[in-house]
Protein backbone atom coordinates (compact mmCIF):
# COMPACT_ATOMS: atom_id res chain seq x y z
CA UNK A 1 -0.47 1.15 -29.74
CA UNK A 2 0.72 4.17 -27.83
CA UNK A 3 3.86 4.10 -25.28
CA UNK A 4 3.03 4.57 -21.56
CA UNK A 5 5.76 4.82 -18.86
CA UNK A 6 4.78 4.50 -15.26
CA UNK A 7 7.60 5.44 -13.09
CA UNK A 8 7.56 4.09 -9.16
CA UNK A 9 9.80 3.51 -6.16
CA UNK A 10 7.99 -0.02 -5.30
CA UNK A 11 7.29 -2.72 -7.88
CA UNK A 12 7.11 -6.83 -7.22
CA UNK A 13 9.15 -8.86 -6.07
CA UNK A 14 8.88 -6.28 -3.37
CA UNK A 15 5.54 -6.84 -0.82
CA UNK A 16 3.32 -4.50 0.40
CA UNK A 17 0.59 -2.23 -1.40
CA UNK A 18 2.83 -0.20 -3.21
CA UNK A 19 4.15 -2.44 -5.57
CA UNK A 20 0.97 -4.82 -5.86
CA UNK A 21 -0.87 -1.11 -6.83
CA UNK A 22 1.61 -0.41 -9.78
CA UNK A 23 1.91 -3.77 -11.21
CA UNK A 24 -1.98 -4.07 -11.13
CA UNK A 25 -2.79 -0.71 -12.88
CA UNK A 26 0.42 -1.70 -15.61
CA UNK A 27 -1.44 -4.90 -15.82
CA UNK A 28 -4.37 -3.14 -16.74
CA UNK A 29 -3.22 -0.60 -19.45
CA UNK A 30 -1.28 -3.34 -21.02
CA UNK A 31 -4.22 -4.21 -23.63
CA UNK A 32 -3.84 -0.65 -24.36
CA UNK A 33 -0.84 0.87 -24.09
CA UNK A 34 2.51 -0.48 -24.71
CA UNK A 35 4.12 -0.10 -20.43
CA UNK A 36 7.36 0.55 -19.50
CA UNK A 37 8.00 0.30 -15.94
CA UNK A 38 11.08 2.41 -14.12
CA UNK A 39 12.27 1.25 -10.72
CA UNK A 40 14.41 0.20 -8.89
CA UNK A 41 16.37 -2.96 -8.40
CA UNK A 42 14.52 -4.69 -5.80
CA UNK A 43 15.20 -4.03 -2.44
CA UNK A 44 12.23 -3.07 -0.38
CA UNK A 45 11.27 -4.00 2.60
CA UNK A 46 14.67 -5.53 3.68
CA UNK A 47 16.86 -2.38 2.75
CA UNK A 48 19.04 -4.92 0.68
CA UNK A 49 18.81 -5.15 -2.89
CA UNK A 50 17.18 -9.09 -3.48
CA UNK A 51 19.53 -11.84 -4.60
CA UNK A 52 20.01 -12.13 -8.69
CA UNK A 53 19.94 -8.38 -8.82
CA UNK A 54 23.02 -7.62 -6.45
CA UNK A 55 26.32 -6.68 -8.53
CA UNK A 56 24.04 -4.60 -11.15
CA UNK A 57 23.82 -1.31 -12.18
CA UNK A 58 20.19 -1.68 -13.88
CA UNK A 59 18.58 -3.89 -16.08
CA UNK A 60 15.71 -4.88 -17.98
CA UNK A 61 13.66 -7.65 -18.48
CA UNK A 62 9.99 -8.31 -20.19
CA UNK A 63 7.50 -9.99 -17.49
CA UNK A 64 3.90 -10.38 -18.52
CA UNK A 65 4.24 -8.31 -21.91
CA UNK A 66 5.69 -5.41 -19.47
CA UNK A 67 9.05 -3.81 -20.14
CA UNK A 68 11.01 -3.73 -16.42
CA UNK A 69 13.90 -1.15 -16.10
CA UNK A 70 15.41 -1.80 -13.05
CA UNK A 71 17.64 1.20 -11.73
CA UNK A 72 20.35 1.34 -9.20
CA UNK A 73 19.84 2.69 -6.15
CA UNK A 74 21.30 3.24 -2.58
CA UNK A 75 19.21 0.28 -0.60
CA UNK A 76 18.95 0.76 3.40
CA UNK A 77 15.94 0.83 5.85
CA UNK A 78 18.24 2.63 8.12
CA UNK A 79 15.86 5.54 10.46
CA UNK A 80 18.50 8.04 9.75
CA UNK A 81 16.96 10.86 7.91
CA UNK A 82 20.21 11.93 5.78
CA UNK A 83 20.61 7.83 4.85
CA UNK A 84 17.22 7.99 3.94
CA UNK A 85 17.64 11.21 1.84
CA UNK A 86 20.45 9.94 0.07
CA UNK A 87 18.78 6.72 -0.96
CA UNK A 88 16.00 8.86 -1.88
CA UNK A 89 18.52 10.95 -3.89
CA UNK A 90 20.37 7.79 -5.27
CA UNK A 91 17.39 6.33 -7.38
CA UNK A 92 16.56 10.44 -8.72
CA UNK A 93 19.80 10.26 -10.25
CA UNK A 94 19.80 7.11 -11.58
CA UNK A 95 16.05 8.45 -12.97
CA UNK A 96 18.03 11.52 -14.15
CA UNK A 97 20.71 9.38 -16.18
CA UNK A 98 17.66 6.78 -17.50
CA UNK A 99 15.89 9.95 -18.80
CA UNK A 100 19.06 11.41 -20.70
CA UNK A 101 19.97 7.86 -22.77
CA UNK A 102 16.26 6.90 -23.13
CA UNK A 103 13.35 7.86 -25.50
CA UNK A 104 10.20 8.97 -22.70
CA UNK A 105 6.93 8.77 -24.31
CA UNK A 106 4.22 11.44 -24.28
CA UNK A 107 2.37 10.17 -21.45
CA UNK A 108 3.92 9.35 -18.47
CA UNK A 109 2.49 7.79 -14.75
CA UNK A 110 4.59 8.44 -11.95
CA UNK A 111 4.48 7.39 -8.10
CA UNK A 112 4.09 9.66 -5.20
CA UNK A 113 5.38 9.56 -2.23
CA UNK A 114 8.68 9.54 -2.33
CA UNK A 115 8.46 13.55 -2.92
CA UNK A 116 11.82 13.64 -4.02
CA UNK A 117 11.36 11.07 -6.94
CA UNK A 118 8.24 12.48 -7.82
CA UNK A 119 9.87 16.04 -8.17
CA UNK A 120 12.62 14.73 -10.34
CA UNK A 121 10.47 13.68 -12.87
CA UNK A 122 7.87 16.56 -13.02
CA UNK A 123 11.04 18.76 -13.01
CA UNK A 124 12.76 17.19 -15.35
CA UNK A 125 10.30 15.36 -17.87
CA UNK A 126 7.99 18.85 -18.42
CA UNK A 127 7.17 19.32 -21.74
CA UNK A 128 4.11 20.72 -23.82
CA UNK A 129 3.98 17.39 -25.90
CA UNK A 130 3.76 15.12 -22.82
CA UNK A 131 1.22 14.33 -20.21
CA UNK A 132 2.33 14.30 -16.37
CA UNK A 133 -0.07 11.50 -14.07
CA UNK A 134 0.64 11.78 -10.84
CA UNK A 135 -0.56 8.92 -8.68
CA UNK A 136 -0.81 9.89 -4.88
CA UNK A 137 -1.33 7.20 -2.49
CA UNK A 138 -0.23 9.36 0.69
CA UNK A 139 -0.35 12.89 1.46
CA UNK A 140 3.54 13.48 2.50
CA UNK A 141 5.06 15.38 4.01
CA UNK A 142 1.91 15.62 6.30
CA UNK A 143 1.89 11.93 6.67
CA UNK A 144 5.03 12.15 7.86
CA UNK A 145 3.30 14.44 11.28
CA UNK A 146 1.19 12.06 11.31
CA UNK A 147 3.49 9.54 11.88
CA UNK A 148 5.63 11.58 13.76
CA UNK A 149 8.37 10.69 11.37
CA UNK A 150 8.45 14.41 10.88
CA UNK A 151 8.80 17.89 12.55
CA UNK A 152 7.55 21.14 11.43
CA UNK A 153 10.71 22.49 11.08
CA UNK A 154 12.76 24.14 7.46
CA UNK A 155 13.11 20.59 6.28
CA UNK A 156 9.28 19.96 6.52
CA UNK A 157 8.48 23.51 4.91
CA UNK A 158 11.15 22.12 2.16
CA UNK A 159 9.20 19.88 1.53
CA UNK A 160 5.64 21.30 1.42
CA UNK A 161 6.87 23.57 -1.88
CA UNK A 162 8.18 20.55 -3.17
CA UNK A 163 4.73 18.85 -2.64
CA UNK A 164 3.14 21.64 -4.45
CA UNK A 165 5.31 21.78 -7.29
CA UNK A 166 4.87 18.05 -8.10
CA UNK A 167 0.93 18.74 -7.87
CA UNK A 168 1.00 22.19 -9.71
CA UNK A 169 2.87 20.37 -12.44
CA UNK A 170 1.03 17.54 -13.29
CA UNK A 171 -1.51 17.38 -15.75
CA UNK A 172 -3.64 14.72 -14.11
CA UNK A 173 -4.05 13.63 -10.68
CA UNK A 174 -4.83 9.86 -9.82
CA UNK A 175 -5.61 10.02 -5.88
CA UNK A 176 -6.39 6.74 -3.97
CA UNK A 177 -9.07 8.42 -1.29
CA UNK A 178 -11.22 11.55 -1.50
CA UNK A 179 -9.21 12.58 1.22
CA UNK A 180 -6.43 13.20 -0.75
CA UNK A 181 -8.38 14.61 -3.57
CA UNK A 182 -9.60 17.42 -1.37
CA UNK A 183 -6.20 18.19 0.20
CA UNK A 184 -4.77 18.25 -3.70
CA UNK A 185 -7.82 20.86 -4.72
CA UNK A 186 -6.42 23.15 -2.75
CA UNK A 187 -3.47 23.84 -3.76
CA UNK A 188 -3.88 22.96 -7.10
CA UNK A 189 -7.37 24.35 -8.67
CA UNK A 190 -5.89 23.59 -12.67
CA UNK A 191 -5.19 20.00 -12.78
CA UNK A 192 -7.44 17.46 -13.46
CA UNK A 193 -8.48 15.04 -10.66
CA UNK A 194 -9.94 11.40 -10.48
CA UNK A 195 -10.14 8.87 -7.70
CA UNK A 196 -8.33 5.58 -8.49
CA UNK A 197 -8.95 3.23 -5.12
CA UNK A 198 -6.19 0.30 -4.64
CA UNK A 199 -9.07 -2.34 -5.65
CA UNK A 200 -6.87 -5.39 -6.82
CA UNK A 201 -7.39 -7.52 -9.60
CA UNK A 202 -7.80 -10.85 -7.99
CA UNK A 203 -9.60 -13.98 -8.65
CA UNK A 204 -12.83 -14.83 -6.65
CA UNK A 205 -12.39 -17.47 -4.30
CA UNK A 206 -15.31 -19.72 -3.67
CA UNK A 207 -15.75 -19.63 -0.46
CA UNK A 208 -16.66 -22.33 2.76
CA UNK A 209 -17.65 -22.63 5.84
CA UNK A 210 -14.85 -22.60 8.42
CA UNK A 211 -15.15 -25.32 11.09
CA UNK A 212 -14.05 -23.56 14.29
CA UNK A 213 -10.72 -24.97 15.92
CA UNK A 214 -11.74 -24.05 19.53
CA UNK A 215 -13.34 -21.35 21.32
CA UNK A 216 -10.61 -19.02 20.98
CA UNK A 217 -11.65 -16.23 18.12
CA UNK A 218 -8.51 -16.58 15.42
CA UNK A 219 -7.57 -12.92 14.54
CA UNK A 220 -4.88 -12.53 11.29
CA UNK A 221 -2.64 -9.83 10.35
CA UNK A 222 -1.20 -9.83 6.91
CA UNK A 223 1.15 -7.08 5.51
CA UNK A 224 3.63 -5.22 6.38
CA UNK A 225 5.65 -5.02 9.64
CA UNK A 226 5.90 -1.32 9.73
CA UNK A 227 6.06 1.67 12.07
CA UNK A 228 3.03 2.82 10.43
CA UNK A 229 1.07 -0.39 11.37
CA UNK A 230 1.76 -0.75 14.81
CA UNK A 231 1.76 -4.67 15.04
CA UNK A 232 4.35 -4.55 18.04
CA UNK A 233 1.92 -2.47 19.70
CA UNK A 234 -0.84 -4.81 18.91
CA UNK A 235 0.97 -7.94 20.49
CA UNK A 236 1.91 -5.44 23.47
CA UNK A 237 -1.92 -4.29 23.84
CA UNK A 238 -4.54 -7.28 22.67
CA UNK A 239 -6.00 -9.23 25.34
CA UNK A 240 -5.31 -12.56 24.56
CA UNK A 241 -7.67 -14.26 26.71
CA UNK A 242 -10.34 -14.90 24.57
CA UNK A 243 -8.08 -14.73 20.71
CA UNK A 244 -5.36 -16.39 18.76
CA UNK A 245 -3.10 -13.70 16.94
CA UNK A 246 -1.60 -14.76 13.53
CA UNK A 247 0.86 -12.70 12.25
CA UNK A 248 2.37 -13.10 8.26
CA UNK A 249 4.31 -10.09 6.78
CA UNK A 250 8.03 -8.58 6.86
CA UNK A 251 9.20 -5.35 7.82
CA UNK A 252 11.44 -2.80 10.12
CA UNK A 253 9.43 -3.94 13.26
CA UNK A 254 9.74 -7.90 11.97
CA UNK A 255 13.16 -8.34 14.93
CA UNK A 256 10.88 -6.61 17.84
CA UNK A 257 7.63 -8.46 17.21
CA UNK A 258 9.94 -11.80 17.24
CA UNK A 259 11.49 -10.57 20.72
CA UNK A 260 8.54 -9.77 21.94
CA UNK A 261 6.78 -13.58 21.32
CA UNK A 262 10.29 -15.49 22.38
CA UNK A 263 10.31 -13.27 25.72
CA UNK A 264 5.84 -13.90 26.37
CA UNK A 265 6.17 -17.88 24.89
CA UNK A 266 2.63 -18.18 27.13
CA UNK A 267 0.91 -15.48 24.79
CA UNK A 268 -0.97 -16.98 21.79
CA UNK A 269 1.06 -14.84 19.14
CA UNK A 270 2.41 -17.22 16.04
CA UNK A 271 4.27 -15.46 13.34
CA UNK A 272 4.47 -16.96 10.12
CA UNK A 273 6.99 -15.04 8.39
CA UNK A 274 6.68 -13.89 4.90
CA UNK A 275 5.14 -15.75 2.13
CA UNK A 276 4.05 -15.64 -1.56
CA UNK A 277 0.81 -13.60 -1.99
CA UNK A 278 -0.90 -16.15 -4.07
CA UNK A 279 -0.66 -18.87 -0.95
CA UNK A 280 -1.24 -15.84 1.68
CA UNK A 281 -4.91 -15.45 -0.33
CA UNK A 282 -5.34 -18.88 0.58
CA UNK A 283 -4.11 -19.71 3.75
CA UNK A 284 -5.99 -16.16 5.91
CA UNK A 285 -8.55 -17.83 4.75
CA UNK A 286 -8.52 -20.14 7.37
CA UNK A 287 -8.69 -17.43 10.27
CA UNK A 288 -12.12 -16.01 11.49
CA UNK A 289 -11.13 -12.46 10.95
CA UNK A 290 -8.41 -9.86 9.91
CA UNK A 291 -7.14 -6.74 11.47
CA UNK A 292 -6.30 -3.92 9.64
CA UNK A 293 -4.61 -1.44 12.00
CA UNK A 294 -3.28 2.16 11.64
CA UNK A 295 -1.18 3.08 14.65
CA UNK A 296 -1.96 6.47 14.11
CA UNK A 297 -4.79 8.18 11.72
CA UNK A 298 -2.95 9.51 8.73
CA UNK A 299 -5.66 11.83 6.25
CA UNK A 300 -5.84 10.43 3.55
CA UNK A 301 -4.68 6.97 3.99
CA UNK A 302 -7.09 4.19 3.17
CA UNK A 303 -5.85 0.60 3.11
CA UNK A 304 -5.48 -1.47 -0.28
CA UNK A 305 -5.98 -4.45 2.34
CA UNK A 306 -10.36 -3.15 2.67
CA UNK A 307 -10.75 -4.31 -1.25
CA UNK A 308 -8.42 -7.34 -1.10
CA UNK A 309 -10.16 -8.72 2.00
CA UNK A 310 -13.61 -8.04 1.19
CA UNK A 311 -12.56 -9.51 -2.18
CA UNK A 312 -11.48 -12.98 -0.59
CA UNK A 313 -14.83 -12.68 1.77
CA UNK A 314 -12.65 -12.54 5.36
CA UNK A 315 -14.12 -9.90 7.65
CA UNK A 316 -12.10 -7.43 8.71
CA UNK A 317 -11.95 -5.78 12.31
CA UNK A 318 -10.74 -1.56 11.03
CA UNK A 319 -8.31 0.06 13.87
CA UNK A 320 -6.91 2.69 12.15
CA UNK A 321 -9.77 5.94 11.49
CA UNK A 322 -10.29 8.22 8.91
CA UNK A 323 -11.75 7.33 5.34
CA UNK A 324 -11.50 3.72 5.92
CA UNK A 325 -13.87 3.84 8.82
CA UNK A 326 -16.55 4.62 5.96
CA UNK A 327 -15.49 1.82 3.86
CA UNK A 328 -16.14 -0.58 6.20
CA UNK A 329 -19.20 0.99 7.63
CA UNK A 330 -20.75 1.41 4.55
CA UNK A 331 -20.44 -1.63 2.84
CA UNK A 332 -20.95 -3.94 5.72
CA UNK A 333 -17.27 -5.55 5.83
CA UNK A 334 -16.88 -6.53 9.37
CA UNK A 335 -16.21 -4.61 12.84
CA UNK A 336 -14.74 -0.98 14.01
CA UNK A 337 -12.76 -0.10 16.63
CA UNK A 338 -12.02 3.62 17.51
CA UNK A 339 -8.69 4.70 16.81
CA UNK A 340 -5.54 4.64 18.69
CA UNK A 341 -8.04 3.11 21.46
CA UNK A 342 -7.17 -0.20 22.50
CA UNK A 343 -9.49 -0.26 25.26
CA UNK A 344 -12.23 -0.10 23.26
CA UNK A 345 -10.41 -2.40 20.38
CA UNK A 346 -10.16 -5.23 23.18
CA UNK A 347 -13.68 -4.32 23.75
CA UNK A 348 -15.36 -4.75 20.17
CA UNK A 349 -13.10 -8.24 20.08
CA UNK A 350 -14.97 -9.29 23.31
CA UNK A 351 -17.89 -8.62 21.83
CA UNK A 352 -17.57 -10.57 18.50
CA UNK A 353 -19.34 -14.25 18.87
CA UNK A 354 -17.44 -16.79 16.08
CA UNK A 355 -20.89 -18.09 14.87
CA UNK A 356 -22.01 -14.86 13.48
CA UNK A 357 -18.72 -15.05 10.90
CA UNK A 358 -20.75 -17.73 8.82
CA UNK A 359 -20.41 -18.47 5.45
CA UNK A 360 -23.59 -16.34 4.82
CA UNK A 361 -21.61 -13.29 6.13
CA UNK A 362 -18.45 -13.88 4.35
CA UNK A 363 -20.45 -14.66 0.70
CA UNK A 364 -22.05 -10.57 1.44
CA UNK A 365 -18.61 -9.63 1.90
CA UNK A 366 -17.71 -10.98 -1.18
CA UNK A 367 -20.92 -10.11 -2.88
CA UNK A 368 -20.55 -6.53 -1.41
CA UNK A 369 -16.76 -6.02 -3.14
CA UNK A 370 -17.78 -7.76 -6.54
CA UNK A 371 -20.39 -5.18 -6.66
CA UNK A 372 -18.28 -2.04 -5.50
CA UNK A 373 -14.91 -3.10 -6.02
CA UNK A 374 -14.75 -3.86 -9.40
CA UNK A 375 -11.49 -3.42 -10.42
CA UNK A 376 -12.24 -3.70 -14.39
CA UNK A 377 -14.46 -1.40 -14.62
CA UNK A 378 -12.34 1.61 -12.15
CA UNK A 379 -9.70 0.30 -14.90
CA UNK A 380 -12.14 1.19 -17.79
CA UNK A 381 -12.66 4.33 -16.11
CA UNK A 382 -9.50 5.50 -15.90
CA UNK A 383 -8.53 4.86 -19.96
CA UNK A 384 -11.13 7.63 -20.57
CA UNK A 385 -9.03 10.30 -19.07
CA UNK A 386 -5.35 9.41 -19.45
């Protein structure tokens, strides 16, 4: 059995897509492949590494026939760009000192964004013997303008070549949106390209029909807490006259959103804090409908939360543009709402009647993602060409 090392920024325990991505796709090259993950010790989305990992300067564990190297880094969720840099620059060296007393095998899958983590390792793992995947989930730095976490300024044109590099450098590209595929074509015409969508590998619930609580519609949102998200904005925004809002999830905006309720107590707003992912596939379940929101369009973004919904049957309301706008659209997974538009987001709510989100809907939803969403098969797939 051949040695595969995937090397990424986000791994569980830490939430959010990044880390449920890799530990899915080193889930399913384990059969395969013998996996070795890299990353750090755990520390994300809190900016603090987790308790039983504090005090250490890496270690390793096997979970699930995986190998775990956990590397030190600098943890902070501070908005200062040279604190973020240097956390950024704090796990490349630990990378740096990992590659130097370690053996790194002749195929290797690393994690982009962060840029600067993903330019370590093309830099310095670059050999003739080896195979370079790159797996890019977001387009930085242009993200980043979309965001407006960034200016086009040196710093941003820094970070363009280094964008380039990592792609002109890699051997194989896995992008998770055609979107990003494009964008990657054209700067880099010799590598190798293949779309690898966040579809998670999830059990089936069976699903029931939901006995309405009142006549209020009861709207979820599951995830992160980020800048990126805009669930502040969302409390600030909805019109609440006619809707519940559920909030689960962690994150730099967590403080603000709980301000926000405690200071509008006469708002329907509940947050419900973080909680395992197992018993958050279980208890959405029990809301009418999920939001998925973007506070901003960012090209080539599309949300792992499209397959895992669709997947658990629980229609989705899309507020965020782009690619994912097509993935909803096309495979009938609930309701659309132009972007950064929260006129006409309060109006597509208004216009959504609780009876049509039957148990007949929700089993096409389901039916819909078994069929396209297969996660098995996209797995299958991508064997042929690593």
């Amino acid at each position: 059995m051949q040695d595969l090392m995937i090397i990424t920024s986000y791994y569980p325990p830490e939430i959010g897509a990044a880390s449920n991505r890799i530990n899915h796709l080193a889930e399913g090259l384990k059969n395969d492949y013998k996996v070795r993950v890299v990353t750090p010790l755990p520390n994300y989305p809190t900016g603090k590494v987790f308790k039983g990992h504090r005090g250490k300067f890496q270690s390793k564990t096997t979970e699930n026939d995986i190998e775990i190297n956990r590397l030190w880094i600098f943890a902070t969720i501070s908005k200062n760009k040279f604190i973020r840099l240097t956390a950024m620059l704090s796990y490349s060296f630990s990378l740096i000192w990992f590659f130097l007393w370690n053996k790194i095998p002749k195929k290797v899958i690393v994690q982009s964004p962060p840029l600067l983590v993903a330019f370590t390792c093309m830099l310095f793992l670059r050999s003739k013997k080896r195979k370079l995947i790159l797996n890019v989930s977001d387009l930085w730095p242009s993200a980043g303008l979309d965001l407006g976490a960034l200016n086009e300024n040196l710093s941003y044109m820094l970070l363009k070549k280094i964008e380039h590099f990592n792609y002109r450098k890699a051997d194989l590209i896995l992008g998770q949106s055609n979107e990003i595929l494009t964008h990657v074509r054209q700067i880099s015409n010799n590598t190798e390209l293949f779309l690898y969508r966040n579809y998670p590998d999830i059990e089936l619930p069976p699903l029931k029909e939901r006995k309405s609580d009142g006549p209020k519609l009861q709207i979820v949102y599951a995830g992160l807490l980020g800048v990126a998200q805009g669930v502040l904005k969302l409390c600030q925004s909805l019109d609440f006259e006619k809707i519940e809002f559920h909030i689960y999830g962690s994150g730099a905006e967590e403080q603000q959103i709980k301000n926000f309720i405690a200071k509008n107590k006469k708002l329907p707003i509940h947050f419900h804090g973080k909680i395992d992912r197992d018993l958050l596939h279980k208890v959405i379940l029990q809301y009418d409908l999920s939001i998925i929101p973007l506070r901003h369009r960012i090209y080539g973004s599309v949300p792992s939360k499209l397959f895992e919904y669709a997947k658990l049957g629980l229609p989705m309301l899309y507020f965020g543009g782009g690619e994912g706008e097509g993935v909803v659209r096309n495979y009938s997974l609930g309701w659309i709402a132009d972007e950064n538009d929260y006129t006409d987001l309060n109006s597509v709510i208004k216009s959504i009647k609780i009876k049509e989100i039957n148990l007949k809907f929700k089993t096409k939803i389901q039916e819909s993602a078994k069929k396209h969403f297969d996660f098995e098969k996209q797995i299958e797939a991508l064997k042929q060409v690593i």
